[in-house]
PDB file of N, CA and C in Angstrom:
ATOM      1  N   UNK A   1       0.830  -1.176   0.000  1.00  0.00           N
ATOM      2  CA  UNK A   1       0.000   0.000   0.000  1.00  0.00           C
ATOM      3  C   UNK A   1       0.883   1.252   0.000  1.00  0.00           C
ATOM      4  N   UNK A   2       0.681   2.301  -0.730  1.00  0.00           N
ATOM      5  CA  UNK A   2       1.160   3.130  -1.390  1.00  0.00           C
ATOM      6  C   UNK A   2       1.091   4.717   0.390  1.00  0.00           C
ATOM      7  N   UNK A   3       2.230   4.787   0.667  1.00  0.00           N
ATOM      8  CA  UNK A   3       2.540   5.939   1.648  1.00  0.00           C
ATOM      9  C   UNK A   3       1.495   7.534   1.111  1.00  0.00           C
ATOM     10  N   UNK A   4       0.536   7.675   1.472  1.00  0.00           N
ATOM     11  CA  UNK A   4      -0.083   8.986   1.661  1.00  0.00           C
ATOM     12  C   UNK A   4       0.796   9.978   1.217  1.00  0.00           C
ATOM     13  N   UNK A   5       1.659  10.045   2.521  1.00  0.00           N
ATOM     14  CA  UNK A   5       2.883  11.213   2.961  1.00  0.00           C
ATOM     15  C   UNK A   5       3.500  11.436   1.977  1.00  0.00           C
ATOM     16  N   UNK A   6       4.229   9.908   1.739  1.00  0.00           N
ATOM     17  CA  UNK A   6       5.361   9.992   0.467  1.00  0.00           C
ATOM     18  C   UNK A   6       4.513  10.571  -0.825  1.00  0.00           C
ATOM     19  N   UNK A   7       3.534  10.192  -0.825  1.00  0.00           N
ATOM     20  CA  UNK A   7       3.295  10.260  -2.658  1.00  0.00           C
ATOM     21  C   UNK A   7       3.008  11.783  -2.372  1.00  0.00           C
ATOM     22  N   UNK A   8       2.528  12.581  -0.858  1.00  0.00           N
ATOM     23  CA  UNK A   8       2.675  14.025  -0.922  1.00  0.00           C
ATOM     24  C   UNK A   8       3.467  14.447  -1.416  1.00  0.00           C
ATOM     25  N   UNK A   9       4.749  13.991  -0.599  1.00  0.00           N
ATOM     26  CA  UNK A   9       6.276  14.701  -1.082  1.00  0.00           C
ATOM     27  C   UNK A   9       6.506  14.599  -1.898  1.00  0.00           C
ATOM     28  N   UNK A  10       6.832  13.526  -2.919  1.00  0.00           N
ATOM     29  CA  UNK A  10       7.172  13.314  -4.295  1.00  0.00           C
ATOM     30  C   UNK A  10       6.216  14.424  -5.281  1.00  0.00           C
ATOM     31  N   UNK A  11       4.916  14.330  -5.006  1.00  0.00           N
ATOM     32  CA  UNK A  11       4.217  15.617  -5.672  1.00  0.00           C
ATOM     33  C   UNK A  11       4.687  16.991  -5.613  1.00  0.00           C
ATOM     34  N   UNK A  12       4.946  17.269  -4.679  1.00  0.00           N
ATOM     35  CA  UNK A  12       5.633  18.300  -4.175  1.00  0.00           C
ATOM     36  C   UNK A  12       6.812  18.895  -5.100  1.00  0.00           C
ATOM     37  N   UNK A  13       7.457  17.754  -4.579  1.00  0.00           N
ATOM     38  CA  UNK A  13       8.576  17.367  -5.265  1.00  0.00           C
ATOM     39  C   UNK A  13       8.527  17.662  -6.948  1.00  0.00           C
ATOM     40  N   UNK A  14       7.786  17.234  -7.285  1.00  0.00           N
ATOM     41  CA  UNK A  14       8.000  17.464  -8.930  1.00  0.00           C
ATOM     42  C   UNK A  14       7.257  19.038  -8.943  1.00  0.00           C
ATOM     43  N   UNK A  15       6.082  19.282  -8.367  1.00  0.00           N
ATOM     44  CA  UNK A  15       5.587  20.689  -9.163  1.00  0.00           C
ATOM     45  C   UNK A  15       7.175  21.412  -8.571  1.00  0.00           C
ATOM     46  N   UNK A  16       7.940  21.861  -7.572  1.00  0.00           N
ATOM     47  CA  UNK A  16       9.117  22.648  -7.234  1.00  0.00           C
ATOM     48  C   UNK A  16       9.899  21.911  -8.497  1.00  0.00           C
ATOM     49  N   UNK A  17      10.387  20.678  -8.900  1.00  0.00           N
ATOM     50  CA  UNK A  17      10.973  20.785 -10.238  1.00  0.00           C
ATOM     51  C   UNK A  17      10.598  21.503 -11.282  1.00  0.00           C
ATOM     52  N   UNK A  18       9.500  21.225 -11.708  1.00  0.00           N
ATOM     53  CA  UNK A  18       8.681  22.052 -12.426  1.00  0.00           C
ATOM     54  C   UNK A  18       8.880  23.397 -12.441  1.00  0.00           C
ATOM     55  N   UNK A  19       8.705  23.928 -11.481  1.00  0.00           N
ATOM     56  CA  UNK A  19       8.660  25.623 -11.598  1.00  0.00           C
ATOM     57  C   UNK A  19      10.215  25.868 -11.372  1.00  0.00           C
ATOM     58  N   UNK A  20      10.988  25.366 -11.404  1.00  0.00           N
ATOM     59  CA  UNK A  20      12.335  25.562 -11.418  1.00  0.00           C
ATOM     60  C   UNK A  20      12.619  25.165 -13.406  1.00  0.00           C
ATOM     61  N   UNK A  21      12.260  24.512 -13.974  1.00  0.00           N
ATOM     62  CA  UNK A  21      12.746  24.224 -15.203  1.00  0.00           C
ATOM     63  C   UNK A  21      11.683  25.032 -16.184  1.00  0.00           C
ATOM     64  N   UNK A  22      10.835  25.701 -15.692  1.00  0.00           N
ATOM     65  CA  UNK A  22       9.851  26.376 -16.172  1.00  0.00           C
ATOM     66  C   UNK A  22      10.781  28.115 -16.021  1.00  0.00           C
ATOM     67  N   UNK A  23      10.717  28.210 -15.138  1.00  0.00           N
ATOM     68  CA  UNK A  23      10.826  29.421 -14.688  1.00  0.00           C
ATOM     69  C   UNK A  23      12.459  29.641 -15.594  1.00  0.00           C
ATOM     70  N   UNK A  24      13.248  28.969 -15.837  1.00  0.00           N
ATOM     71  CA  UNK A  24      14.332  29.157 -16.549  1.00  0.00           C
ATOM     72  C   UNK A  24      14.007  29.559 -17.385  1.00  0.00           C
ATOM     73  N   UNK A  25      13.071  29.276 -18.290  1.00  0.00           N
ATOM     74  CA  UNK A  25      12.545  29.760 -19.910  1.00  0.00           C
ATOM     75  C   UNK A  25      11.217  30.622 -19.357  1.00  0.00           C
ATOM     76  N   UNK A  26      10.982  31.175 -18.130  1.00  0.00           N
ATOM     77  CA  UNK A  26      10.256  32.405 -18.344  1.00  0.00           C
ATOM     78  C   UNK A  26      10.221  33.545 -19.444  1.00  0.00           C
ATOM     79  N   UNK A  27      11.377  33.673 -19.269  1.00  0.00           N
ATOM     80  CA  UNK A  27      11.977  35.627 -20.277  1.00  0.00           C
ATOM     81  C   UNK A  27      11.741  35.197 -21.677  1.00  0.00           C
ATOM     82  N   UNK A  28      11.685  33.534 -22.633  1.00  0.00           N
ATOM     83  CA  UNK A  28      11.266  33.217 -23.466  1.00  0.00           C
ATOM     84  C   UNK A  28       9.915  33.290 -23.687  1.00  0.00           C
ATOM     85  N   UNK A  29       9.080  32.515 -22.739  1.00  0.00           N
ATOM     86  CA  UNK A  29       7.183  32.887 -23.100  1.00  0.00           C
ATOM     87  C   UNK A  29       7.134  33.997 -22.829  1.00  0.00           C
ATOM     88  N   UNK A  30       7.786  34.765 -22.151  1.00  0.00           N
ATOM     89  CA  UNK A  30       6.607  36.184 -22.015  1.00  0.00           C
ATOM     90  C   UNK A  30       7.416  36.955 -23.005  1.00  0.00           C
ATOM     91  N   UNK A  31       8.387  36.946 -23.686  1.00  0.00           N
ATOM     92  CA  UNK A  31       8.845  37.354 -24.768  1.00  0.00           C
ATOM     93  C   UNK A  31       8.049  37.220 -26.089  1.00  0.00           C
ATOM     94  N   UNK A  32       7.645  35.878 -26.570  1.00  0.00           N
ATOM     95  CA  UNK A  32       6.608  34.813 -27.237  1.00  0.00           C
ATOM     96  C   UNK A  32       5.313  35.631 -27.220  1.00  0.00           C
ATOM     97  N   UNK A  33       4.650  36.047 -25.883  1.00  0.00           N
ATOM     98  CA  UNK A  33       3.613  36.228 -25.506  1.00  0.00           C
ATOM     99  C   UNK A  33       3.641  37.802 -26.047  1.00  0.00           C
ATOM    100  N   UNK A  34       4.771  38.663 -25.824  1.00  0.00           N
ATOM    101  CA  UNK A  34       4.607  39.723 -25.966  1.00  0.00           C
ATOM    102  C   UNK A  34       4.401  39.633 -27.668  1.00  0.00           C
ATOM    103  N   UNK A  35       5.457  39.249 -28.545  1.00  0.00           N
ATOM    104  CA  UNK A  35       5.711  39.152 -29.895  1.00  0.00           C
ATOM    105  C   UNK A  35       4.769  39.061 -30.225  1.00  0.00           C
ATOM    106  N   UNK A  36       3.384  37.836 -29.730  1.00  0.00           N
ATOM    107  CA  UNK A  36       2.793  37.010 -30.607  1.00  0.00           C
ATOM    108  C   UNK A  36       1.162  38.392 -30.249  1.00  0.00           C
ATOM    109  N   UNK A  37       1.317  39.065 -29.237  1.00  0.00           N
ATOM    110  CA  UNK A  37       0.155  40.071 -28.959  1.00  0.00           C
ATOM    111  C   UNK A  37       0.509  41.263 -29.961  1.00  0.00           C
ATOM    112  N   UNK A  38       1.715  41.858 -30.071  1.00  0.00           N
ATOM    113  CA  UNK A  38       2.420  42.556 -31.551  1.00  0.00           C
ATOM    114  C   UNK A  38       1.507  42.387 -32.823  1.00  0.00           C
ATOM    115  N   UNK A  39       2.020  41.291 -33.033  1.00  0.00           N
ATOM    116  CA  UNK A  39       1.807  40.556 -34.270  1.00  0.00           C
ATOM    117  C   UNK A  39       0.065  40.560 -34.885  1.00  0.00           C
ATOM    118  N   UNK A  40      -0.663  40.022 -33.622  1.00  0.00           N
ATOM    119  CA  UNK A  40      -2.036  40.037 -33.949  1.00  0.00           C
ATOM    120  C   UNK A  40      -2.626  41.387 -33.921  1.00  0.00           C
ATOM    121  N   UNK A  41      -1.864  42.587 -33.385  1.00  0.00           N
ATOM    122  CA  UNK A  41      -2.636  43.680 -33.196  1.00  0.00           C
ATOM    123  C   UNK A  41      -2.213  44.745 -34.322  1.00  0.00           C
ATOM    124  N   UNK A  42      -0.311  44.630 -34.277  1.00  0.00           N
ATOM    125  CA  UNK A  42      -0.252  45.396 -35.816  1.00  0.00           C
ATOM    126  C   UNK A  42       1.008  44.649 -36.489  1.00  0.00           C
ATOM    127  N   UNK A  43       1.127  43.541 -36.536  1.00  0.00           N
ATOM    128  CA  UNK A  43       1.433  42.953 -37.204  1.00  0.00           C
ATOM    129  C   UNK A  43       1.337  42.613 -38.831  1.00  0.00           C
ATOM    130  N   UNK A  44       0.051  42.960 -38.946  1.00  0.00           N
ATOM    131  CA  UNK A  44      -0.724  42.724 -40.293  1.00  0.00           C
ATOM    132  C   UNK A  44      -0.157  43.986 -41.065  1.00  0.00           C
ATOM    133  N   UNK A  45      -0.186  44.474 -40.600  1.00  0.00           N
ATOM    134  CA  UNK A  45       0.178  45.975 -41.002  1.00  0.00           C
ATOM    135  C   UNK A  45       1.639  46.330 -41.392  1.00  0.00           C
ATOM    136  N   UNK A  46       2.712  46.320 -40.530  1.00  0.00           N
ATOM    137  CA  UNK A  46       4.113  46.451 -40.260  1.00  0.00           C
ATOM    138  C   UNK A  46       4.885  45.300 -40.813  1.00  0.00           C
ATOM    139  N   UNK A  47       4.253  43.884 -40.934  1.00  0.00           N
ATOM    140  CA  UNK A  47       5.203  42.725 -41.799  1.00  0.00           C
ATOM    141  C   UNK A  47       4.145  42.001 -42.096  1.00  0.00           C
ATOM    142  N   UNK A  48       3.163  42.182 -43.003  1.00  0.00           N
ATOM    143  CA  UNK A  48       2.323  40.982 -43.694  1.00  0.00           C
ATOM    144  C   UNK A  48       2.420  39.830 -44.462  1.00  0.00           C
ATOM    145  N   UNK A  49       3.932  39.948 -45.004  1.00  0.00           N
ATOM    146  CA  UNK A  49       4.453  38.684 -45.014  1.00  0.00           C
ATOM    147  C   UNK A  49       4.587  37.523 -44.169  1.00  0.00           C
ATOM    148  N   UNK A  50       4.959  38.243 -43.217  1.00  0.00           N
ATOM    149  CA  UNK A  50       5.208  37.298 -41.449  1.00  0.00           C
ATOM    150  C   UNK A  50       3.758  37.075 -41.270  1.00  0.00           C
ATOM    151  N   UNK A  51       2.665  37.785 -41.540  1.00  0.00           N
ATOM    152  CA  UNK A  51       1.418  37.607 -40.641  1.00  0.00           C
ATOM    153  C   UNK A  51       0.558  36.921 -41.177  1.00  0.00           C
ATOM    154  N   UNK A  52       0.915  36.584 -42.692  1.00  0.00           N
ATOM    155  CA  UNK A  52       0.406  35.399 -43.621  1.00  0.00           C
ATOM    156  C   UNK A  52       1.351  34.340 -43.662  1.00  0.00           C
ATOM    157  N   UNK A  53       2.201  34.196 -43.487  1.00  0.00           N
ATOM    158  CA  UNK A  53       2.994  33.074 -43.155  1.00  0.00           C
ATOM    159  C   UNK A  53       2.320  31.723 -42.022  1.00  0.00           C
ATOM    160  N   UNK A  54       1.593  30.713 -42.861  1.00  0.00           N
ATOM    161  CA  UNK A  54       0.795  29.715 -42.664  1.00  0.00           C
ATOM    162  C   UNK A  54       1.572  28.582 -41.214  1.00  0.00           C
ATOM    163  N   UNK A  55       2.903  28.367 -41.706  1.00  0.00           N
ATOM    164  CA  UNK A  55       4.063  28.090 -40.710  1.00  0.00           C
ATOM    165  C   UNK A  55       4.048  28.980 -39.289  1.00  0.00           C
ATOM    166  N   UNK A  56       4.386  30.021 -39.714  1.00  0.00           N
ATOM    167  CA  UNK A  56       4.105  30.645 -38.136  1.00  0.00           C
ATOM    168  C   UNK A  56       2.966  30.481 -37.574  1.00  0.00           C
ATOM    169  N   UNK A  57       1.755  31.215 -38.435  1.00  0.00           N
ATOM    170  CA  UNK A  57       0.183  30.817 -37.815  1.00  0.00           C
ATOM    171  C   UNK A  57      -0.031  29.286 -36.855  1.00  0.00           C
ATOM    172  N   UNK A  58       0.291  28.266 -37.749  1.00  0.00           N
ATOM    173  CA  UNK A  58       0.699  27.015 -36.734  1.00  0.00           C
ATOM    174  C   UNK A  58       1.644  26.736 -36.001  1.00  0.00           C
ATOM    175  N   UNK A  59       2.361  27.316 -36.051  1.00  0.00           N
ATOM    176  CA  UNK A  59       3.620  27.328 -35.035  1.00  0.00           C
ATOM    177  C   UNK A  59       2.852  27.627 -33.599  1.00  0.00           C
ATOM    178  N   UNK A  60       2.357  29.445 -33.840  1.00  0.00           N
ATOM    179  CA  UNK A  60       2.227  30.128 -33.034  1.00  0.00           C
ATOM    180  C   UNK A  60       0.605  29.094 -32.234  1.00  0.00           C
ATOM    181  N   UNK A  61      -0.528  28.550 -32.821  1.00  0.00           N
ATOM    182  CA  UNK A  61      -1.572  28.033 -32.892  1.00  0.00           C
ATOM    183  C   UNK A  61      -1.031  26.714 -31.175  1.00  0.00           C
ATOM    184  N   UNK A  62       0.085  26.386 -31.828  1.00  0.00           N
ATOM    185  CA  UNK A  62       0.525  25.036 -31.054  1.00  0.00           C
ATOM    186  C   UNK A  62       1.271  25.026 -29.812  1.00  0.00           C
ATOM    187  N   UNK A  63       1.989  26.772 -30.032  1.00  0.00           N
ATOM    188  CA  UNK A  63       2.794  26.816 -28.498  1.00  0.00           C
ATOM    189  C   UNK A  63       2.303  27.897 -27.896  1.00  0.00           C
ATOM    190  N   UNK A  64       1.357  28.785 -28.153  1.00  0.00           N
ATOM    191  CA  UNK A  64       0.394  29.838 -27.974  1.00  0.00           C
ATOM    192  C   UNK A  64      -0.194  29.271 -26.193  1.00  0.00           C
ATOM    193  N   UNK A  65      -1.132  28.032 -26.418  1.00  0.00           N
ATOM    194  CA  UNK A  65      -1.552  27.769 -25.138  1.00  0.00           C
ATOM    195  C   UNK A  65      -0.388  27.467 -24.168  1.00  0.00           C
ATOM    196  N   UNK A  66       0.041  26.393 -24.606  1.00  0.00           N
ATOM    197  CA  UNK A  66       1.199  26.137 -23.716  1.00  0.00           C
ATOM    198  C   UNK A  66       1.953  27.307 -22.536  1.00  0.00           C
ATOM    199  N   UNK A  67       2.495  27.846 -23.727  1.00  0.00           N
ATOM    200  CA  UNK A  67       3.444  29.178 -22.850  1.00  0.00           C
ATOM    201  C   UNK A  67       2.696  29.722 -21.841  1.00  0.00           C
ATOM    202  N   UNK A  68       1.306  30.461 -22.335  1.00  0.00           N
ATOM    203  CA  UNK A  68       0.746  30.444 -21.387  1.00  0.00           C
ATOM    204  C   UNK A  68       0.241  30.223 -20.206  1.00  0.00           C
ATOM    205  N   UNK A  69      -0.007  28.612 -20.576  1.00  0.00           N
ATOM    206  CA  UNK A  69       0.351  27.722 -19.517  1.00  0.00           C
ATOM    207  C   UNK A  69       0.870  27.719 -18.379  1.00  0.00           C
ATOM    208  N   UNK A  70       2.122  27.553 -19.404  1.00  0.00           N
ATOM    209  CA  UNK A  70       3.939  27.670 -18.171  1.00  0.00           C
ATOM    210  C   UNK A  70       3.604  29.365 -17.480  1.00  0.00           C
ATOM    211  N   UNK A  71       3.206  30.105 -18.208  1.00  0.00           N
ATOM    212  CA  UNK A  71       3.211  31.592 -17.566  1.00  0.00           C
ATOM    213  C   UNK A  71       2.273  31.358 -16.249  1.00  0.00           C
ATOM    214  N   UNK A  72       1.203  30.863 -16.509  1.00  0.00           N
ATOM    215  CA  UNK A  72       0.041  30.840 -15.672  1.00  0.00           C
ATOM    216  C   UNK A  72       0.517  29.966 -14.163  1.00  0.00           C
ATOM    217  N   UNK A  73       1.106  28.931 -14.525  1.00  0.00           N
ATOM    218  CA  UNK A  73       1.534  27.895 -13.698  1.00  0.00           C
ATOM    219  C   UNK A  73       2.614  28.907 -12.771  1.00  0.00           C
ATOM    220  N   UNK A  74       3.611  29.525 -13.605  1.00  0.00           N
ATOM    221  CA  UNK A  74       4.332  30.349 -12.896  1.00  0.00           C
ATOM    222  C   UNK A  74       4.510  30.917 -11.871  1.00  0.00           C
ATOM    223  N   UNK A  75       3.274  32.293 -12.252  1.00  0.00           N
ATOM    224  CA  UNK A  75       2.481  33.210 -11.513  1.00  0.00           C
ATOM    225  C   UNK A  75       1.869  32.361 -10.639  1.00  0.00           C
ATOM    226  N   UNK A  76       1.271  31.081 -10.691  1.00  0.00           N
ATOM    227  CA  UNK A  76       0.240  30.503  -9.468  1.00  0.00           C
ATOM    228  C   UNK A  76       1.338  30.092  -8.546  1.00  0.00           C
ATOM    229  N   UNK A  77       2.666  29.454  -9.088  1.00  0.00           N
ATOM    230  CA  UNK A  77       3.567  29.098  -8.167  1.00  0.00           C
ATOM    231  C   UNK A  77       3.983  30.253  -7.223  1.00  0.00           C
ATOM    232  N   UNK A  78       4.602  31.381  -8.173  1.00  0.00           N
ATOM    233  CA  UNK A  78       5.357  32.229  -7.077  1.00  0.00           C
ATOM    234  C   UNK A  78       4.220  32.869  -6.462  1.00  0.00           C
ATOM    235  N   UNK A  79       3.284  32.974  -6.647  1.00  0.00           N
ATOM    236  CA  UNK A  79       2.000  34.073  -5.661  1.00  0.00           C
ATOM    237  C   UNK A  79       2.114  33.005  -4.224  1.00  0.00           C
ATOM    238  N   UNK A  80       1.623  31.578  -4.359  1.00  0.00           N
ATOM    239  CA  UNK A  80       1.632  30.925  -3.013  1.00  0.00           C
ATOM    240  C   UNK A  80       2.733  30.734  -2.665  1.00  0.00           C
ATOM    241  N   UNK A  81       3.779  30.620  -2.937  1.00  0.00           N
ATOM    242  CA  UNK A  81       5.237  30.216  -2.469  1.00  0.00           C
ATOM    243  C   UNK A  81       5.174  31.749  -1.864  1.00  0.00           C
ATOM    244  N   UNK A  82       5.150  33.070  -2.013  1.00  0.00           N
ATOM    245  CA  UNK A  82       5.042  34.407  -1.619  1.00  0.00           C
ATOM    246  C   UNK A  82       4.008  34.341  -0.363  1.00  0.00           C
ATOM    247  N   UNK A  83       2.937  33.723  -0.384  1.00  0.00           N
ATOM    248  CA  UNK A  83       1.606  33.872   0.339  1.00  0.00           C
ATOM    249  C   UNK A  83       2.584  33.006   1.460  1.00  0.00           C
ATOM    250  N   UNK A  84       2.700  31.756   1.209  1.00  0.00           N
ATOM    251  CA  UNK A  84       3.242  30.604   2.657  1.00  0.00           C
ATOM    252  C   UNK A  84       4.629  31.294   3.319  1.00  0.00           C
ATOM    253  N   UNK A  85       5.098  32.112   2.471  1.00  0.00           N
ATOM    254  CA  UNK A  85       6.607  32.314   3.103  1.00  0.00           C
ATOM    255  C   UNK A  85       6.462  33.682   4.155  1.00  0.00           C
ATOM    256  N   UNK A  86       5.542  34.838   3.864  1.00  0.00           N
ATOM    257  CA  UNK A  86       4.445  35.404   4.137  1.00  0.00           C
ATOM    258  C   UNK A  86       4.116  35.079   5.513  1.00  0.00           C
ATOM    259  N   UNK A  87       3.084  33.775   5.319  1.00  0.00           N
ATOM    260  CA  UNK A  87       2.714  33.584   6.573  1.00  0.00           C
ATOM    261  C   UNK A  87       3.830  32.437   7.424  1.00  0.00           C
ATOM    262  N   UNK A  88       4.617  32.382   7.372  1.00  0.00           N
ATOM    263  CA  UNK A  88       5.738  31.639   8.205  1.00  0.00           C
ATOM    264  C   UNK A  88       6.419  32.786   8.697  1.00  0.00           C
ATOM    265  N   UNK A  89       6.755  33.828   8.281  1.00  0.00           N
ATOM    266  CA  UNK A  89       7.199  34.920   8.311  1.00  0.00           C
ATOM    267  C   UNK A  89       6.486  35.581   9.972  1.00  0.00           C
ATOM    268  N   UNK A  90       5.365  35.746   9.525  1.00  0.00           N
ATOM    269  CA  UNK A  90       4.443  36.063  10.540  1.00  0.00           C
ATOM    270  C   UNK A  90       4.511  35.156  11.802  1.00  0.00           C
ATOM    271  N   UNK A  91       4.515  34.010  11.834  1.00  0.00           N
ATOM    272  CA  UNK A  91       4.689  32.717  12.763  1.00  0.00           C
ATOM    273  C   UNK A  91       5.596  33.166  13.349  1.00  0.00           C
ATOM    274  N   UNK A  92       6.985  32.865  12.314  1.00  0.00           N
ATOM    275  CA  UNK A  92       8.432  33.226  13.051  1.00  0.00           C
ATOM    276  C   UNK A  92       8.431  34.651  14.284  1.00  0.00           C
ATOM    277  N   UNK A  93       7.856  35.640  13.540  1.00  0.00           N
ATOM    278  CA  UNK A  93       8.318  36.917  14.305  1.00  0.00           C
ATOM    279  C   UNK A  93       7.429  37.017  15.616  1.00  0.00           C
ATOM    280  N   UNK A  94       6.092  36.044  15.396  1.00  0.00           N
ATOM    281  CA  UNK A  94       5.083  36.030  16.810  1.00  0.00           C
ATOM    282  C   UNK A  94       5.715  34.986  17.545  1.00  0.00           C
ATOM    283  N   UNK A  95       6.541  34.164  17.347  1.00  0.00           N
ATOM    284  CA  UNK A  95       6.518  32.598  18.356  1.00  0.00           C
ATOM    285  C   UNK A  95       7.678  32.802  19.109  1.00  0.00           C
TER     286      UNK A  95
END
């Protein structure tokens, strides 16, 4: 029978991998994210070659959610890792 605790930690364990191998290629998605908000707003305009380019359209179509994703996952990581450290913080200085 499979440890509660352990399979906590090991969970644990991987989302902190996670946002450690994520967070390395941050400055890439929100780079991505910025480019790809460019592109759809005056993009059409400034390089319409690039903005008919069928390749990028699917490129962008396929790693569009993703990045996001990783962005979203990000932000949810460091807000509670901020929130718990926060309130330990508080613990520490009352106990």
């Amino acid at each position: 029978m499979a440890d509660p605790r352990r399979q906590i930690e090991e969970a644990n364990a991987i989302i902190s991998t996670v946002a450690l191998l994520l967070g390395g290629s941050r400055e890439t998605f929100e780079q991505f994210m910025l480019e790809s908000e460019r592109m759809d707003s005056v993009g059409a305009i400034l390089n319409p070659t690039l903005f008919m380019s069928s390749e990028r359209r699917a490129t962008e179509a396929l790693l569009k959610p993703l990045y996001r994703a990783a962005l979203d996952f990000l932000r949810t990581h460091d807000r509670v890792i901020g929130e718990a450290r926060a309130a330990l913080d508080k613990v520490n200085a009352n106990g």
